[in-house]
N, C-alpha and C. Protein backbone atom coordinates (compact mmCIF):
# COMPACT_ATOMS: atom_id res chain seq x y z
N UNK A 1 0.82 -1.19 0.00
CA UNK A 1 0.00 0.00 0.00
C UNK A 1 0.87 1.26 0.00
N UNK A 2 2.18 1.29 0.54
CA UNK A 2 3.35 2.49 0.47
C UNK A 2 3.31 3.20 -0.93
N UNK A 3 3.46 2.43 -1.70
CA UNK A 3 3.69 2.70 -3.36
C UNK A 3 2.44 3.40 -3.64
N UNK A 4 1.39 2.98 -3.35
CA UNK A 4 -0.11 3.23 -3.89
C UNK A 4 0.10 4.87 -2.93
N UNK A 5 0.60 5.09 -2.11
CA UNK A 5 0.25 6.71 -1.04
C UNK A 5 1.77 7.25 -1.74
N UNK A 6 2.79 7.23 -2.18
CA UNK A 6 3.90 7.38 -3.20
C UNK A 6 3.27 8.24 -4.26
N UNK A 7 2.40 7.07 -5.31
CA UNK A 7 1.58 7.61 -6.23
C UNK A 7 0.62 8.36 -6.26
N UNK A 8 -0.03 8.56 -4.93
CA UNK A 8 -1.20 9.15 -4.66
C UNK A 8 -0.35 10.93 -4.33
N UNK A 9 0.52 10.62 -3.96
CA UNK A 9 1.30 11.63 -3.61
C UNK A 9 2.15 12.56 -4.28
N UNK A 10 2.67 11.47 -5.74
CA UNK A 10 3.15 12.34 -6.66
C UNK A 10 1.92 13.18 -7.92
N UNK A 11 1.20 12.16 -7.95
CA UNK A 11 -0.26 12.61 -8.71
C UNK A 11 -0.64 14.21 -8.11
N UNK A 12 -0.66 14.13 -7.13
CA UNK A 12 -0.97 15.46 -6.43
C UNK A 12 -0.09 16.07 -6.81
N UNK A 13 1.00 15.77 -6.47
CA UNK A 13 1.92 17.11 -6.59
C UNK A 13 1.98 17.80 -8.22
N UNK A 14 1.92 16.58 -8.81
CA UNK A 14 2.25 16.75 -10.49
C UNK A 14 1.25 17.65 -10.94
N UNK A 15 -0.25 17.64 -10.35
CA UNK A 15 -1.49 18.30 -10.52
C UNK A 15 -1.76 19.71 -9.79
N UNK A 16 -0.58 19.98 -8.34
CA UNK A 16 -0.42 21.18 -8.36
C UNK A 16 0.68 21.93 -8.80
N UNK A 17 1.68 21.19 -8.96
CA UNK A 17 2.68 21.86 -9.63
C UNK A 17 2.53 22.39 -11.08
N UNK A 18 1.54 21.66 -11.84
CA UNK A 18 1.14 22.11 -13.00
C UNK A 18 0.12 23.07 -12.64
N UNK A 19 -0.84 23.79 -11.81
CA UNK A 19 -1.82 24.68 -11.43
C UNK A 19 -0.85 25.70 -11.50
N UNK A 20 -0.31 25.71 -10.55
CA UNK A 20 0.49 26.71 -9.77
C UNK A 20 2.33 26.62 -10.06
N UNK A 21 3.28 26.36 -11.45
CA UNK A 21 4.11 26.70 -11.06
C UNK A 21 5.32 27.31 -9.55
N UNK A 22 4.86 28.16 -9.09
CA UNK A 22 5.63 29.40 -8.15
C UNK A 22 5.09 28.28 -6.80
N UNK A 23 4.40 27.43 -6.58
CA UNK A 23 4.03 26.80 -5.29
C UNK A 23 4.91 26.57 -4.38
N UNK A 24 4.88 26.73 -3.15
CA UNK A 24 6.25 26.26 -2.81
C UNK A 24 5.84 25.10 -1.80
N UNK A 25 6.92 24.45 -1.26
CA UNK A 25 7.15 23.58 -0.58
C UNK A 25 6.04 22.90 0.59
N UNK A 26 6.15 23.93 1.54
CA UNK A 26 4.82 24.48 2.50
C UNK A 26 4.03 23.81 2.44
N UNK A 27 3.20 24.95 1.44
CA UNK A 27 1.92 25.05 0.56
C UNK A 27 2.00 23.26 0.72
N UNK A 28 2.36 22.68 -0.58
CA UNK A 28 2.48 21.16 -0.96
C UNK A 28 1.84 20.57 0.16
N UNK A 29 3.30 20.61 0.97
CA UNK A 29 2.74 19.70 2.38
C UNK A 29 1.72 20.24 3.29
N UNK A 30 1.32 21.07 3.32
CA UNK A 30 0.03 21.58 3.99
C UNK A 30 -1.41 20.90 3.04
N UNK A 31 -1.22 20.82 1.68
CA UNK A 31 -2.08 19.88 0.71
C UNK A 31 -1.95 19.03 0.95
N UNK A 32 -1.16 17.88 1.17
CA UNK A 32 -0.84 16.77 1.14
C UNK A 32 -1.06 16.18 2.90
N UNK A 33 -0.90 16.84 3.80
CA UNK A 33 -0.93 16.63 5.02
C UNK A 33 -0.11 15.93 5.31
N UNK A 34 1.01 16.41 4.94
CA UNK A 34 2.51 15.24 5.02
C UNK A 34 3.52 16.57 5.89
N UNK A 35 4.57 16.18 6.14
CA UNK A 35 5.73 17.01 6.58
C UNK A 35 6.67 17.42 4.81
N UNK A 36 7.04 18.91 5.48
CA UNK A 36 7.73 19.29 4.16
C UNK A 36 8.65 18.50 3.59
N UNK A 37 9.88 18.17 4.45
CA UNK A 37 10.68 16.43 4.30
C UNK A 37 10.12 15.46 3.52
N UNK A 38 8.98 15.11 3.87
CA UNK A 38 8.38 14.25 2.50
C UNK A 38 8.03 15.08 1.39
N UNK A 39 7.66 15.94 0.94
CA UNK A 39 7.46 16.80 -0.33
C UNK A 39 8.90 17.11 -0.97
N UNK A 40 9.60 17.50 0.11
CA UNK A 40 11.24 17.51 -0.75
C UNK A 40 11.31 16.19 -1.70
N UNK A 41 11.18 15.23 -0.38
CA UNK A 41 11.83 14.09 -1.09
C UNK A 41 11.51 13.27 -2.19
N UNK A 42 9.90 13.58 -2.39
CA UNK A 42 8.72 13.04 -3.43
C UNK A 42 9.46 14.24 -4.49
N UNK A 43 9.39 15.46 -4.18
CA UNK A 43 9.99 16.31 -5.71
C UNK A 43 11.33 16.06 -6.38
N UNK A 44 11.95 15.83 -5.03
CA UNK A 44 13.90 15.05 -6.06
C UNK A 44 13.70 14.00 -6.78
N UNK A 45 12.65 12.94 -6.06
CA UNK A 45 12.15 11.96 -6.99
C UNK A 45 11.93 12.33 -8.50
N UNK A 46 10.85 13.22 -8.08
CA UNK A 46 10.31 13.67 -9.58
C UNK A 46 10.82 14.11 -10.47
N UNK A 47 11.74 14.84 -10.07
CA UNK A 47 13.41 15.33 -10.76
C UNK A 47 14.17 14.79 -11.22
N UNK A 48 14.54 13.91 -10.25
CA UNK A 48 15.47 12.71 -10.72
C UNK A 48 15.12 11.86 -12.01
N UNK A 49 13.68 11.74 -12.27
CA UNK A 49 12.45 11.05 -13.25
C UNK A 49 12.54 11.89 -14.71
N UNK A 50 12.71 13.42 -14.02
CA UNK A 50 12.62 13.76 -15.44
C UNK A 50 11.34 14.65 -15.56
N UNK A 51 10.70 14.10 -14.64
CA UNK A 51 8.96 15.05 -14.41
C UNK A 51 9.18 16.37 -14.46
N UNK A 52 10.02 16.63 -13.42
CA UNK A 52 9.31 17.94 -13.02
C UNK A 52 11.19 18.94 -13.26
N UNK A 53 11.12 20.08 -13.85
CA UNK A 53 12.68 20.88 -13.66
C UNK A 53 12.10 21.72 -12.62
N UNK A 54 13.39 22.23 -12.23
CA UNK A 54 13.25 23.34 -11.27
C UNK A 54 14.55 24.74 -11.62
N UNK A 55 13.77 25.70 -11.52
CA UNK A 55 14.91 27.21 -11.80
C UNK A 55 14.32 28.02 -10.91
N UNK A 56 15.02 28.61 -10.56
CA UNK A 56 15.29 30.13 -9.46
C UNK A 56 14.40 31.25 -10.28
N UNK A 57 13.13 31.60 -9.16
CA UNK A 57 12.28 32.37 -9.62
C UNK A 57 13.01 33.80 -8.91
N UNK A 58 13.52 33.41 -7.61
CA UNK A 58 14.01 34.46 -7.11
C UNK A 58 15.15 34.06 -6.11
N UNK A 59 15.53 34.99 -5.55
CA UNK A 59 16.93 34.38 -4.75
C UNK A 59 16.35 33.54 -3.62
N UNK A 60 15.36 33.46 -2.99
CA UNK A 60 15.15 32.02 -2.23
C UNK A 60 13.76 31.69 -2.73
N UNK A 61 13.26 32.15 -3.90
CA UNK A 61 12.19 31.39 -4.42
C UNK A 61 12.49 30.34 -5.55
N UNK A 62 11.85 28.96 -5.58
CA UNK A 62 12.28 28.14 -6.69
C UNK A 62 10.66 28.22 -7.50
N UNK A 63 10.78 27.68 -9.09
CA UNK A 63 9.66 27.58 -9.76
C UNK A 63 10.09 26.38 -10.19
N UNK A 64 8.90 24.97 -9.76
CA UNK A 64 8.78 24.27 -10.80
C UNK A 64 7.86 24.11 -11.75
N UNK A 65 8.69 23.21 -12.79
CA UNK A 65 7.74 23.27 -13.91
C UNK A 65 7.84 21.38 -14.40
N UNK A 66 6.53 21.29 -14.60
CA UNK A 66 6.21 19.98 -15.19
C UNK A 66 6.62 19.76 -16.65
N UNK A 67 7.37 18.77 -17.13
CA UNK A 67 7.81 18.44 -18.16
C UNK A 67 6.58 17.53 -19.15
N UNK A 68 7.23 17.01 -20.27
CA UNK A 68 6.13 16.36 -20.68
C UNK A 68 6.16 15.39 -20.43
N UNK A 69 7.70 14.29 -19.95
CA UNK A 69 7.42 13.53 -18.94
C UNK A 69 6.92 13.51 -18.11
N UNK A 70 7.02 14.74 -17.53
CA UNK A 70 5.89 14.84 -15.80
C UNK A 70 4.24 14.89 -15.64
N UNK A 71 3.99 15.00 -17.68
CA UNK A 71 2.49 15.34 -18.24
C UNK A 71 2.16 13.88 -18.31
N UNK A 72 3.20 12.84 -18.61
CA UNK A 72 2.92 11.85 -19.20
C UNK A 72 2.70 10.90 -17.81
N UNK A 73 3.66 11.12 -16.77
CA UNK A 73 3.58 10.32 -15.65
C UNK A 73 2.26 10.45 -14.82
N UNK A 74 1.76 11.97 -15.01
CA UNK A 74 0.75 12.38 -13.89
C UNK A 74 -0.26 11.69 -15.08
N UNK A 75 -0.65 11.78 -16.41
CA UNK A 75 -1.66 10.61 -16.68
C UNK A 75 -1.57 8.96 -16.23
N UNK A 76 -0.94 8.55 -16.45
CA UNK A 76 -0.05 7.32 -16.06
C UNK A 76 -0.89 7.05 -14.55
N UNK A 77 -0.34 7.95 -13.69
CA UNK A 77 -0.70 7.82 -12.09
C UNK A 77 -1.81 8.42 -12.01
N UNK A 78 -2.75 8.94 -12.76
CA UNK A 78 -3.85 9.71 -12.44
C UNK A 78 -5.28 8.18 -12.97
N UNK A 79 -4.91 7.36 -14.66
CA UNK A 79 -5.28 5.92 -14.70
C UNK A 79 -5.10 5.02 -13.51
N UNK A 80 -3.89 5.01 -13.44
CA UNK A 80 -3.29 3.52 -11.65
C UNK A 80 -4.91 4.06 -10.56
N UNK A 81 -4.85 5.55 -10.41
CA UNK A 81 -5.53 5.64 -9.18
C UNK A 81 -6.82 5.16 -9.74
N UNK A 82 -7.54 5.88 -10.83
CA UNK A 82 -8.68 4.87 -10.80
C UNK A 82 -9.00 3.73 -10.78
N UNK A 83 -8.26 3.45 -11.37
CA UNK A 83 -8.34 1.54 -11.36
C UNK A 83 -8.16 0.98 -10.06
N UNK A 84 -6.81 1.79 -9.24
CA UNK A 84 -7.24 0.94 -7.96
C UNK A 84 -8.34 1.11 -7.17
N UNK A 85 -8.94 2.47 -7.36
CA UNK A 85 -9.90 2.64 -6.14
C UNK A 85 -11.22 2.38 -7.12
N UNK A 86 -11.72 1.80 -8.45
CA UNK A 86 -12.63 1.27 -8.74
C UNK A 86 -12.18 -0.32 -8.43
N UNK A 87 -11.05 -0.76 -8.45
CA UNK A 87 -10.87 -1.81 -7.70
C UNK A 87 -11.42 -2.30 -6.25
N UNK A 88 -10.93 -1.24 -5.51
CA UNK A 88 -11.22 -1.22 -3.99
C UNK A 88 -13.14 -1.43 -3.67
N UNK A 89 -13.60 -0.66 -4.56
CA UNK A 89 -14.99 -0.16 -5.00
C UNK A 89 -15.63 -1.58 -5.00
N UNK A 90 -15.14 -2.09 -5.75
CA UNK A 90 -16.06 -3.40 -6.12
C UNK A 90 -15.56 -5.14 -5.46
N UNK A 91 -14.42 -4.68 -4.72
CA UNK A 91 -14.19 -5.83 -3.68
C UNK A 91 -15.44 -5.44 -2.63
N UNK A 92 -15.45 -4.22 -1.99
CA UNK A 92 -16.05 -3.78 -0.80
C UNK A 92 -17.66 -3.92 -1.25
N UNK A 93 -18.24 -3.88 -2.67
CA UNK A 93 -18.97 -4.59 -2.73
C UNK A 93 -19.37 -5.54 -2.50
N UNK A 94 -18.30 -6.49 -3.13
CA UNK A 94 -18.60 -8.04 -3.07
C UNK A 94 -18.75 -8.48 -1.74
N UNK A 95 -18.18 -8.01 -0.92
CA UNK A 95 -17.56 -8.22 0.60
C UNK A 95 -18.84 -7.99 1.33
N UNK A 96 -19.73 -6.65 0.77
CA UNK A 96 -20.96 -6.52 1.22
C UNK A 96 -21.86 -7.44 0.89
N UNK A 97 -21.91 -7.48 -0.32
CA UNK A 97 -23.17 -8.31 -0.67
C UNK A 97 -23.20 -9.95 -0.06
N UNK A 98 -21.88 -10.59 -0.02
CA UNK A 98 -21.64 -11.18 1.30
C UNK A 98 -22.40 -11.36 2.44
N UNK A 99 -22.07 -10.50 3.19
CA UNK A 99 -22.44 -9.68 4.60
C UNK A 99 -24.30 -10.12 4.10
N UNK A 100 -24.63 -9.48 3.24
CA UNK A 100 -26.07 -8.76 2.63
C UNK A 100 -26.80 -10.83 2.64
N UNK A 101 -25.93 -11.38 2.12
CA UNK A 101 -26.42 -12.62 1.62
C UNK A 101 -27.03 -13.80 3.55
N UNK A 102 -25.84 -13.29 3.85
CA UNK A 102 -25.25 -14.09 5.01
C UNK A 102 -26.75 -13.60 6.29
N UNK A 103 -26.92 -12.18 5.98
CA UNK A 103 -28.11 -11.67 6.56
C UNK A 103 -29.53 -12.11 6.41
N UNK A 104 -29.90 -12.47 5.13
CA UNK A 104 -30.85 -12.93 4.75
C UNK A 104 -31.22 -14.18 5.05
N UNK A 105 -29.66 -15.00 4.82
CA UNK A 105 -29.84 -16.73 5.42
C UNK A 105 -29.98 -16.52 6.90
N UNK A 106 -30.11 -15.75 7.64
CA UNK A 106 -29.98 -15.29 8.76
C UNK A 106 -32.29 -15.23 9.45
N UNK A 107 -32.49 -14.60 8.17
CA UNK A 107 -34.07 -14.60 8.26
C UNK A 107 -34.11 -12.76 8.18
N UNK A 108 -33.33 -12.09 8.21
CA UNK A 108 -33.53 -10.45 8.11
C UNK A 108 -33.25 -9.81 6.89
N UNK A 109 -34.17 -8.87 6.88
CA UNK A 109 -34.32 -7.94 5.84
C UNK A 109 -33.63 -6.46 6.38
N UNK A 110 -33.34 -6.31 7.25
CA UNK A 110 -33.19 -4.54 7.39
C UNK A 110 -31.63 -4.80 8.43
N UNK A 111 -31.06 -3.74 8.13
CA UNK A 111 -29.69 -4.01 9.18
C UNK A 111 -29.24 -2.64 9.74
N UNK A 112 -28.52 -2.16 10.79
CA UNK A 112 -27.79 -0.84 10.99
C UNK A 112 -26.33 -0.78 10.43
N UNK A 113 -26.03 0.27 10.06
CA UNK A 113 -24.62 0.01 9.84
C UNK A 113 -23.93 1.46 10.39
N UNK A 114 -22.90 1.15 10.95
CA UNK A 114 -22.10 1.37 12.48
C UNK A 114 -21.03 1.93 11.77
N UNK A 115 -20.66 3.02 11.58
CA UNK A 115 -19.31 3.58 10.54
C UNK A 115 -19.07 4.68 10.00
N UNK A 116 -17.96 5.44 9.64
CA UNK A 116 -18.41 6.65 9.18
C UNK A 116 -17.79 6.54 7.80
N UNK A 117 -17.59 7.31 6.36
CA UNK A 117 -16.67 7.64 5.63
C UNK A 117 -17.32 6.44 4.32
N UNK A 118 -16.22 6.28 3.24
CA UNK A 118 -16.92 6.03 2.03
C UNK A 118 -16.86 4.94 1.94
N UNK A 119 -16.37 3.91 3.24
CA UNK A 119 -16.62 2.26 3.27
C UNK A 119 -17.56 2.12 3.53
N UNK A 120 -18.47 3.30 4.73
CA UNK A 120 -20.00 3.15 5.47
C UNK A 120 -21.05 3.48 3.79
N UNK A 121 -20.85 4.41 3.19
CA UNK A 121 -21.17 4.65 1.97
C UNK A 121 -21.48 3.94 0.76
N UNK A 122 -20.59 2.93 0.53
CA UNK A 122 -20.43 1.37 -0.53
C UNK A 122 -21.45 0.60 0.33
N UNK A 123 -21.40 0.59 2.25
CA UNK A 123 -22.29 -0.46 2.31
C UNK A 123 -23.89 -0.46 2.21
N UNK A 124 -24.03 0.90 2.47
CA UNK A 124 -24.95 1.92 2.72
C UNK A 124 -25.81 1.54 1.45
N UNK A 125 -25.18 2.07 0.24
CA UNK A 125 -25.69 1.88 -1.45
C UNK A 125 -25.68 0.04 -1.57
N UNK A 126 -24.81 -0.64 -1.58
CA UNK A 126 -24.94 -1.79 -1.55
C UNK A 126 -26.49 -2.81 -1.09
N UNK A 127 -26.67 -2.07 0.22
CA UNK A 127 -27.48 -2.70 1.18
C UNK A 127 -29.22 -2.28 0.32
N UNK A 128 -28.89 -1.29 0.12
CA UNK A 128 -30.43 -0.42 -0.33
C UNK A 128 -30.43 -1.02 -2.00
N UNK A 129 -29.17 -1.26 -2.97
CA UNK A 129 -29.39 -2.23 -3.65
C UNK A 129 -29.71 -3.31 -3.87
N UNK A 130 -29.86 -4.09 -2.79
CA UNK A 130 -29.74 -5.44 -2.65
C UNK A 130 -31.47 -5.56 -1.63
N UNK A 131 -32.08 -4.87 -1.96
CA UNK A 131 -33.36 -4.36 -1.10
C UNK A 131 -33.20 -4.79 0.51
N UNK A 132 -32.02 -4.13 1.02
CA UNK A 132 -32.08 -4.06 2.66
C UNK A 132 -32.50 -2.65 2.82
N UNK A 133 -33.47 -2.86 3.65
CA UNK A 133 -33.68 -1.37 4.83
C UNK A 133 -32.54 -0.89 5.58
N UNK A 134 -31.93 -0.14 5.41
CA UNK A 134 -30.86 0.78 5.92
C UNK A 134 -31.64 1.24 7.59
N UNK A 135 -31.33 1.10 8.60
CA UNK A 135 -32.10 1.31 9.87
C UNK A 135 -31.16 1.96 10.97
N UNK A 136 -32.08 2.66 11.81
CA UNK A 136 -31.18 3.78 13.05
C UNK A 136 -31.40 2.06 14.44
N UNK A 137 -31.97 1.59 13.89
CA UNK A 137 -33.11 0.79 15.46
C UNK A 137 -31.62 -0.09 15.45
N UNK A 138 -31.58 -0.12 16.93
CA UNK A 138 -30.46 -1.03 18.00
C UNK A 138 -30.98 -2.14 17.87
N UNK A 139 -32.16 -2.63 17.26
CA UNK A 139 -32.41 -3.96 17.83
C UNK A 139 -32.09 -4.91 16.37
N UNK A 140 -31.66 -4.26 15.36
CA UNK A 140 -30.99 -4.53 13.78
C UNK A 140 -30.18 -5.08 14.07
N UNK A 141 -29.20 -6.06 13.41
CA UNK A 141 -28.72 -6.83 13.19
C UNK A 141 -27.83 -5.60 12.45
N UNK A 142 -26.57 -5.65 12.39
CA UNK A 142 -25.41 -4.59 12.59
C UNK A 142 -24.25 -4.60 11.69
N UNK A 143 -24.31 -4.19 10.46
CA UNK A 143 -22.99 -4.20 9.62
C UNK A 143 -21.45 -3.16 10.33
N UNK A 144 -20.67 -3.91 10.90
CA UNK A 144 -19.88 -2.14 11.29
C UNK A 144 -18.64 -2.71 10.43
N UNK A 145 -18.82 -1.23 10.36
CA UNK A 145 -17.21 -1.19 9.05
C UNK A 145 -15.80 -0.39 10.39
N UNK A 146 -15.14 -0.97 10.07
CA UNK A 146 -13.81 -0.90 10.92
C UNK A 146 -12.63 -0.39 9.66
N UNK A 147 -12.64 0.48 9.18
CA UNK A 147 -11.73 0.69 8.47
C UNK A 147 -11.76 -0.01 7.07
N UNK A 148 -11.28 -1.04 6.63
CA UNK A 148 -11.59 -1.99 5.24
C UNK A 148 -12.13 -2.89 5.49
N UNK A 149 -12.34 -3.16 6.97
CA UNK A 149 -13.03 -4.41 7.19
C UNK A 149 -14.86 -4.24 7.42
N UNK A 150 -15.43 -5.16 7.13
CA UNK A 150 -17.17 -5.04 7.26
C UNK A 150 -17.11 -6.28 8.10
N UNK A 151 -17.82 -6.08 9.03
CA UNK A 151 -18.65 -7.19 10.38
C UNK A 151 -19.88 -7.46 9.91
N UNK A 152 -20.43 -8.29 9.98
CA UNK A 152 -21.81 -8.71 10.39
C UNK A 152 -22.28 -8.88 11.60
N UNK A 153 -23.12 -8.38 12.83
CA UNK A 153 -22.99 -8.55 14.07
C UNK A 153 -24.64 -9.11 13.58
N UNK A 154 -25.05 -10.17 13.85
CA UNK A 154 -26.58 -10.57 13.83
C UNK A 154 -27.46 -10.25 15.49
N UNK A 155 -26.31 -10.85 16.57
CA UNK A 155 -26.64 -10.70 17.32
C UNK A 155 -27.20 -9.13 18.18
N UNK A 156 -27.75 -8.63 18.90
CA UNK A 156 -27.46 -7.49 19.71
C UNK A 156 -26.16 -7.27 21.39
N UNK A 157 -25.51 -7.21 21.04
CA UNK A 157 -24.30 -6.93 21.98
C UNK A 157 -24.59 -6.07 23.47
N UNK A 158 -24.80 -7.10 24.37
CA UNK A 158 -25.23 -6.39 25.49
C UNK A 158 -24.38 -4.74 26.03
């Protein structure tokens, strides 16, 4: 998964460095929610690649600029990301409908689901596809999403 937040990381940068030339360092990692140390080190990368040049806009300002290698890589990594996260998309389906199947052999139609963010979201759409009642009631039978993982809780948990 390192490589996949790498790519996720140079994609960004390649996509603001092409916005904004004059961007500096900071900025980046304040986007990225990384430390400036990692933005250095993701841009020498990019340098080193061929992506991205860099020249003296001013005596301690740098400007980079995206090459057409750096045009060609940020398509490159801008395809990878969809594919993986329509990847991710349709495991967390399957994984639901699972869950969705396992419920039914169970004798229930309606479930709660316990989670926040766009895993609670896939199960959320999943569930209402698959004609489950999406429900607030404690006494539901309980999908909780833990990060990538989905539970089935049938029981109620004292």
């Amino acid at each position: 998964m390192e490589s996949t937040n790498d790519d996720f990381r140079e994609l960004t940068l390649l996509e603001q460095i092409e916005t904004d030339p004059d961007v500096n360092q900071s900025t980046l990692a304040h986007q990225l929610g990384v430390a400036v140390g990692t933005v250095n080190w993701h841009l020498k990368r990019l340098i080193a690649k061929g992506a991205v040049k860099v020249s003296r806009a001013e005596r301690k300002k740098l400007r980079y600029i995206i090459t057409p290698e750096g045009i060609a890589l940020r398509a490159r990594l801008a395809v990878n990301y969809v594919e993986t996260s329509f990847s991710l998309y349709r495991k967390t389906r399957q994984r639901v409908q699972e869950r969705v199947a396992e419920l039914r052999r169970a004798g229930h139609d309606r479930v709660r689901i316990v989670g926040e963010g766009d895993m609670a979201d896939i199960c959320r759409l999943t569930c209402l596809e698959e004609g489950v009642s999406v429900v607030t009631d404690n006494s539901a039978p309980c999908l909780r999403v833990d990060g990538f993982r989905i539970h089935l809780e049938l029981e109620e948990k004292p």
